[in-house]
PDB file of N, CA and C in Angstrom:
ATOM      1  N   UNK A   1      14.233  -4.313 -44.420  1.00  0.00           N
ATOM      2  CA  UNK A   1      13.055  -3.602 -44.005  1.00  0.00           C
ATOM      3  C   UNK A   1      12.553  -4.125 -42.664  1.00  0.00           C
ATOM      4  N   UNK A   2      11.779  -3.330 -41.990  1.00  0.00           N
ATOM      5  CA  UNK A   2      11.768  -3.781 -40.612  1.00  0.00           C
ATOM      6  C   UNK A   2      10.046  -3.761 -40.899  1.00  0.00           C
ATOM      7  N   UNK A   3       9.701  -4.793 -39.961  1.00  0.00           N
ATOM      8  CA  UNK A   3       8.311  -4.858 -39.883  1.00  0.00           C
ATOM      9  C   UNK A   3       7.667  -3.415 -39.336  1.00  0.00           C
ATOM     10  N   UNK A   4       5.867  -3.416 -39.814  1.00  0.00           N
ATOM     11  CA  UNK A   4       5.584  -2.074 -39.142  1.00  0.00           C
ATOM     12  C   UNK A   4       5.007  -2.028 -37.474  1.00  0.00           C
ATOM     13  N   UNK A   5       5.575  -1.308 -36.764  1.00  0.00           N
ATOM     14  CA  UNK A   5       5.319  -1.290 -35.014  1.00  0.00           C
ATOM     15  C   UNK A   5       3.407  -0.863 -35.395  1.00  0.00           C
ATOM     16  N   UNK A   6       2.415  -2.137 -34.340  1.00  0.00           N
ATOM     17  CA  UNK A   6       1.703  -1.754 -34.301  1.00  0.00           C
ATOM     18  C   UNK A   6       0.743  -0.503 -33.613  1.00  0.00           C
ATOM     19  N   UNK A   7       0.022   0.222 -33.729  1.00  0.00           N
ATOM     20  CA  UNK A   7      -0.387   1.013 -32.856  1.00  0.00           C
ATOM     21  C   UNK A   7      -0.966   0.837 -31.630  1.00  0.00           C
ATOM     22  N   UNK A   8      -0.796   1.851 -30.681  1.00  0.00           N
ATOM     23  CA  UNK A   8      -1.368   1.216 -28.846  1.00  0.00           C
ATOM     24  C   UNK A   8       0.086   1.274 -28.237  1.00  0.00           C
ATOM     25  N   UNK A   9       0.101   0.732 -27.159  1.00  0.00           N
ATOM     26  CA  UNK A   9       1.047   0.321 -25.946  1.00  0.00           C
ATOM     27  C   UNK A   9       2.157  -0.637 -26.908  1.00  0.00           C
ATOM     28  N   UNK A  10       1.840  -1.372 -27.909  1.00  0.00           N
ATOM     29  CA  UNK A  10       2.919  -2.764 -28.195  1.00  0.00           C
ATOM     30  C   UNK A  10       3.007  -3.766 -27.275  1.00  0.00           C
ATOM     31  N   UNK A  11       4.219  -4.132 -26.256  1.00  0.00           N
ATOM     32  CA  UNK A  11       3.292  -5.071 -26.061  1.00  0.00           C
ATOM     33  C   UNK A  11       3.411  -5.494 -24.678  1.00  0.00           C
ATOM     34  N   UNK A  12       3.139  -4.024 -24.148  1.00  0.00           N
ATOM     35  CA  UNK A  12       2.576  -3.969 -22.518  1.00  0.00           C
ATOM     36  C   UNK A  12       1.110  -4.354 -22.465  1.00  0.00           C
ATOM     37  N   UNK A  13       1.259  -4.813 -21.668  1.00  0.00           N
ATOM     38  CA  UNK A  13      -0.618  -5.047 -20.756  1.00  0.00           C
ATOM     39  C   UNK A  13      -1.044  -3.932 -21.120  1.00  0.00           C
ATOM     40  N   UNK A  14      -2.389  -3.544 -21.129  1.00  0.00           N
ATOM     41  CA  UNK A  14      -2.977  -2.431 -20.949  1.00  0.00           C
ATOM     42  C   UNK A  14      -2.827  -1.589 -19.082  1.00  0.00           C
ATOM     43  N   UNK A  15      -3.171  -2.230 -18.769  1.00  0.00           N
ATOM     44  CA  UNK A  15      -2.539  -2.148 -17.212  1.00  0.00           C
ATOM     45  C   UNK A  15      -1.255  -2.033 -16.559  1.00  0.00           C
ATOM     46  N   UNK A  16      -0.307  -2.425 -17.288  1.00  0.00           N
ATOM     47  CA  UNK A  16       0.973  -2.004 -16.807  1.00  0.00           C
ATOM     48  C   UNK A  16       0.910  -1.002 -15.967  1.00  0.00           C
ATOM     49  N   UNK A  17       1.856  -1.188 -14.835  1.00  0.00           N
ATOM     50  CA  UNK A  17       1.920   0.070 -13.842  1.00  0.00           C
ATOM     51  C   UNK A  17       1.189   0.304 -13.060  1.00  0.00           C
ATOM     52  N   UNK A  18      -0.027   0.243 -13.503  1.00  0.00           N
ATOM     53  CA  UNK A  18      -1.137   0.363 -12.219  1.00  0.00           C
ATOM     54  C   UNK A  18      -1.175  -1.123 -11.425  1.00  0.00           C
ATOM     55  N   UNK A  19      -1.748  -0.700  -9.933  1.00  0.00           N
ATOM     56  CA  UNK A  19      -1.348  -1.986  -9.113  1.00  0.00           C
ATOM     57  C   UNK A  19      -2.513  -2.590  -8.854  1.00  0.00           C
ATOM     58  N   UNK A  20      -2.816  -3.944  -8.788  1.00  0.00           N
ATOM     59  CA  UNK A  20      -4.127  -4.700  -8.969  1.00  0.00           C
ATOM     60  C   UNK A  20      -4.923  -4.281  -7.849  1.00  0.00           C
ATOM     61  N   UNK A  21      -6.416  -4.761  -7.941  1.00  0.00           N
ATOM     62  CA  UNK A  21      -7.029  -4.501  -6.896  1.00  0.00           C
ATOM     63  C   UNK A  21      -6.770  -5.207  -5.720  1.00  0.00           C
ATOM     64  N   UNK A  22      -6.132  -6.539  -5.712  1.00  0.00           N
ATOM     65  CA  UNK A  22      -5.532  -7.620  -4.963  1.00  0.00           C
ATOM     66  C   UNK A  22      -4.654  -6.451  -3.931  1.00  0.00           C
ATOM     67  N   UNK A  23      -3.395  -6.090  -4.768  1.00  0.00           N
ATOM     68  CA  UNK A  23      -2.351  -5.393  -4.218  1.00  0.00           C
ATOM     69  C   UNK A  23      -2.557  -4.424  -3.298  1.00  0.00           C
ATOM     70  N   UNK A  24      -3.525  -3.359  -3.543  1.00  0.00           N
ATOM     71  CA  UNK A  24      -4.046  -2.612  -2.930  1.00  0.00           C
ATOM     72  C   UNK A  24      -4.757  -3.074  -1.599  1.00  0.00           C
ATOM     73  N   UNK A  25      -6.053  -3.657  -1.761  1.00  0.00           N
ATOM     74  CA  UNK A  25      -6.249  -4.854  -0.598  1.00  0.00           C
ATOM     75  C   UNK A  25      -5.506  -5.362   0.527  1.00  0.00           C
ATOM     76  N   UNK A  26      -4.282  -5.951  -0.291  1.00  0.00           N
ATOM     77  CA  UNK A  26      -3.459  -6.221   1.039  1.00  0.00           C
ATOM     78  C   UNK A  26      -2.882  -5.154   1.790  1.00  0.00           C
ATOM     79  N   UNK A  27      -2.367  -4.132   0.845  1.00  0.00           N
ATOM     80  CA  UNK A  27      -1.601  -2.970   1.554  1.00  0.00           C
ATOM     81  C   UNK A  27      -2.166  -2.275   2.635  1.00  0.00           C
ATOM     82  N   UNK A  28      -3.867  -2.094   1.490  1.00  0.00           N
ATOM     83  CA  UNK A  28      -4.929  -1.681   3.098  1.00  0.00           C
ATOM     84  C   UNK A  28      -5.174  -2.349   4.382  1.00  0.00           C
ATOM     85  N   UNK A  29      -5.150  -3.747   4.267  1.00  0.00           N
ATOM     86  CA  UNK A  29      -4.596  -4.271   5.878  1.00  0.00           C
ATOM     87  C   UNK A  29      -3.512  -4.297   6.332  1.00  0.00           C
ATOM     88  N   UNK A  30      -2.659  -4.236   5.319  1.00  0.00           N
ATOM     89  CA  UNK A  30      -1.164  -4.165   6.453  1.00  0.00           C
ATOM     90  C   UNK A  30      -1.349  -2.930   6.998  1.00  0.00           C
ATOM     91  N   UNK A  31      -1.511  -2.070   6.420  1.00  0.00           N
ATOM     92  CA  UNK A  31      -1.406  -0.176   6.978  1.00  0.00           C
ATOM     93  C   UNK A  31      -2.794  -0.117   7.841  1.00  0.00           C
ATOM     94  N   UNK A  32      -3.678  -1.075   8.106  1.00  0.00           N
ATOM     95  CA  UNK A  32      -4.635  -1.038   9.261  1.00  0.00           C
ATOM     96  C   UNK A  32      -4.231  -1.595  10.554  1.00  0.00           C
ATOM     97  N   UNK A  33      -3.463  -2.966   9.902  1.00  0.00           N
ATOM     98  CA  UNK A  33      -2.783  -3.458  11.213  1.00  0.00           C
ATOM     99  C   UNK A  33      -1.898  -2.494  12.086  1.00  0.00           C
ATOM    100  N   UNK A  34      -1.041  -1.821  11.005  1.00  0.00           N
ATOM    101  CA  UNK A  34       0.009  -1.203  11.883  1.00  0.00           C
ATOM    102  C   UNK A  34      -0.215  -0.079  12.468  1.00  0.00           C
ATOM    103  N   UNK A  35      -1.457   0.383  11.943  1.00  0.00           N
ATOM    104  CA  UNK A  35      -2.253   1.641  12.624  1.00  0.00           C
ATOM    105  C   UNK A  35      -2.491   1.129  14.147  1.00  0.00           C
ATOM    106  N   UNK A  36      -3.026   0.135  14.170  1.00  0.00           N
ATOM    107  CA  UNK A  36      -3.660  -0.925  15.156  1.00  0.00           C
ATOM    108  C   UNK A  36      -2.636  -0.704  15.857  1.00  0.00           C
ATOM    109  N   UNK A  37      -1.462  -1.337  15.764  1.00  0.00           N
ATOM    110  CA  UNK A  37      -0.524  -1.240  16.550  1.00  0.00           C
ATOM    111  C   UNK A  37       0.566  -0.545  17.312  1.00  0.00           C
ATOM    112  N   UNK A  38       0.332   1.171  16.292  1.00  0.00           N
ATOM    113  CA  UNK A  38       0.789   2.066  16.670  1.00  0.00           C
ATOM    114  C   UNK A  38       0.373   2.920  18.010  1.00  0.00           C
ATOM    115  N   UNK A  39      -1.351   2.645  17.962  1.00  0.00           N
ATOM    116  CA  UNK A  39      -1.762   3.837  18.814  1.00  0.00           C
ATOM    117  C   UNK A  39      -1.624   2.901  20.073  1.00  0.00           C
ATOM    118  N   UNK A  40      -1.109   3.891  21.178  1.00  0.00           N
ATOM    119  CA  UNK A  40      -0.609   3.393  22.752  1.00  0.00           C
ATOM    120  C   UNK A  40      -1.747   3.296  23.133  1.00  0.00           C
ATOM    121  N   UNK A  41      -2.232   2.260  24.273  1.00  0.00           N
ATOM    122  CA  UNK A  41      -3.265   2.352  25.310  1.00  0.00           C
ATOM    123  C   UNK A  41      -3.493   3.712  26.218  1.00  0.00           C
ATOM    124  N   UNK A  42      -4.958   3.758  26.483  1.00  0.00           N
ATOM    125  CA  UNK A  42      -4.609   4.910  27.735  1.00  0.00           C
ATOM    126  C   UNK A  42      -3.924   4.603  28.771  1.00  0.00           C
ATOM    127  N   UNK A  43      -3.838   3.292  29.002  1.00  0.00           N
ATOM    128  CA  UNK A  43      -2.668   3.092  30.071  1.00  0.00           C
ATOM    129  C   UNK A  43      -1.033   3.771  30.113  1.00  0.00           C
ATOM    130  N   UNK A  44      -1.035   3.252  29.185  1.00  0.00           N
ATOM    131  CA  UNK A  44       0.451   3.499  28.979  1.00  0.00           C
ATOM    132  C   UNK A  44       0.618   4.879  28.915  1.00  0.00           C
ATOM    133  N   UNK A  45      -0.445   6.160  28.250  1.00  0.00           N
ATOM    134  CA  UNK A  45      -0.236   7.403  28.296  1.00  0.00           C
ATOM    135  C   UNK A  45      -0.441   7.930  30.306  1.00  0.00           C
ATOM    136  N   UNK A  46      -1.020   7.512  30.898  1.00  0.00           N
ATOM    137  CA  UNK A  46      -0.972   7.604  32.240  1.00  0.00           C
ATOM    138  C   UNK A  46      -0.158   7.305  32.691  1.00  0.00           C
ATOM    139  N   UNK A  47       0.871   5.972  32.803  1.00  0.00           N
ATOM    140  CA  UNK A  47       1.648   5.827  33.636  1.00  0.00           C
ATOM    141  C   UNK A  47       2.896   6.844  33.360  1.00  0.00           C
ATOM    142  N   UNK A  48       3.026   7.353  31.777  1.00  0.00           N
ATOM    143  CA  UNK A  48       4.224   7.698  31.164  1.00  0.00           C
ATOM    144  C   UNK A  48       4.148   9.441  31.826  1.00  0.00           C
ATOM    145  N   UNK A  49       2.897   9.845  32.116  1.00  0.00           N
ATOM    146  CA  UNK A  49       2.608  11.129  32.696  1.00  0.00           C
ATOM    147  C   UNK A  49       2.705  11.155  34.120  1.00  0.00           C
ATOM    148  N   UNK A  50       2.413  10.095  34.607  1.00  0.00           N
ATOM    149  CA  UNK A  50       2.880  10.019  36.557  1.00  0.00           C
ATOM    150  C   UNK A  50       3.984  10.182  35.920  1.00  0.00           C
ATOM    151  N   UNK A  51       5.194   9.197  35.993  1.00  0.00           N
ATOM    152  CA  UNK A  51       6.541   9.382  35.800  1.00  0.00           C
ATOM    153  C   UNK A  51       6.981  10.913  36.144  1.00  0.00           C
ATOM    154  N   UNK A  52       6.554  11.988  34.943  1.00  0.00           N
ATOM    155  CA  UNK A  52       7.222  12.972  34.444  1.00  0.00           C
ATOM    156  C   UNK A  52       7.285  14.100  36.246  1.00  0.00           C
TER     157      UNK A  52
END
């Protein structure tokens, strides 16, 4: 005879899967930094338009 499986999840976290508030946190500064670092100066859009 097999023992009886209790009811609920068993024996995941209740949280399983979802990502901590920690996790999130960091992700939101990395993806601020790289925002940061994506957008060009107005410089650089000027000189790249003389050029053309």
């Amino acid at each position: 005879m097999s023992a009886p499986t209790p009811e609920g999840r068993g024996l995941q976290h209740p949280a399983f899967g979802r990502p901590s508030p920690a996790l999130i946190a960091r992700a939101h500064r990395g993806y601020a930094r790289f925002l940061a670092q994506a957008t060009p100066d107005d410089h650089t859009l000027d000189a790249a338009a003389r050029r053309r």
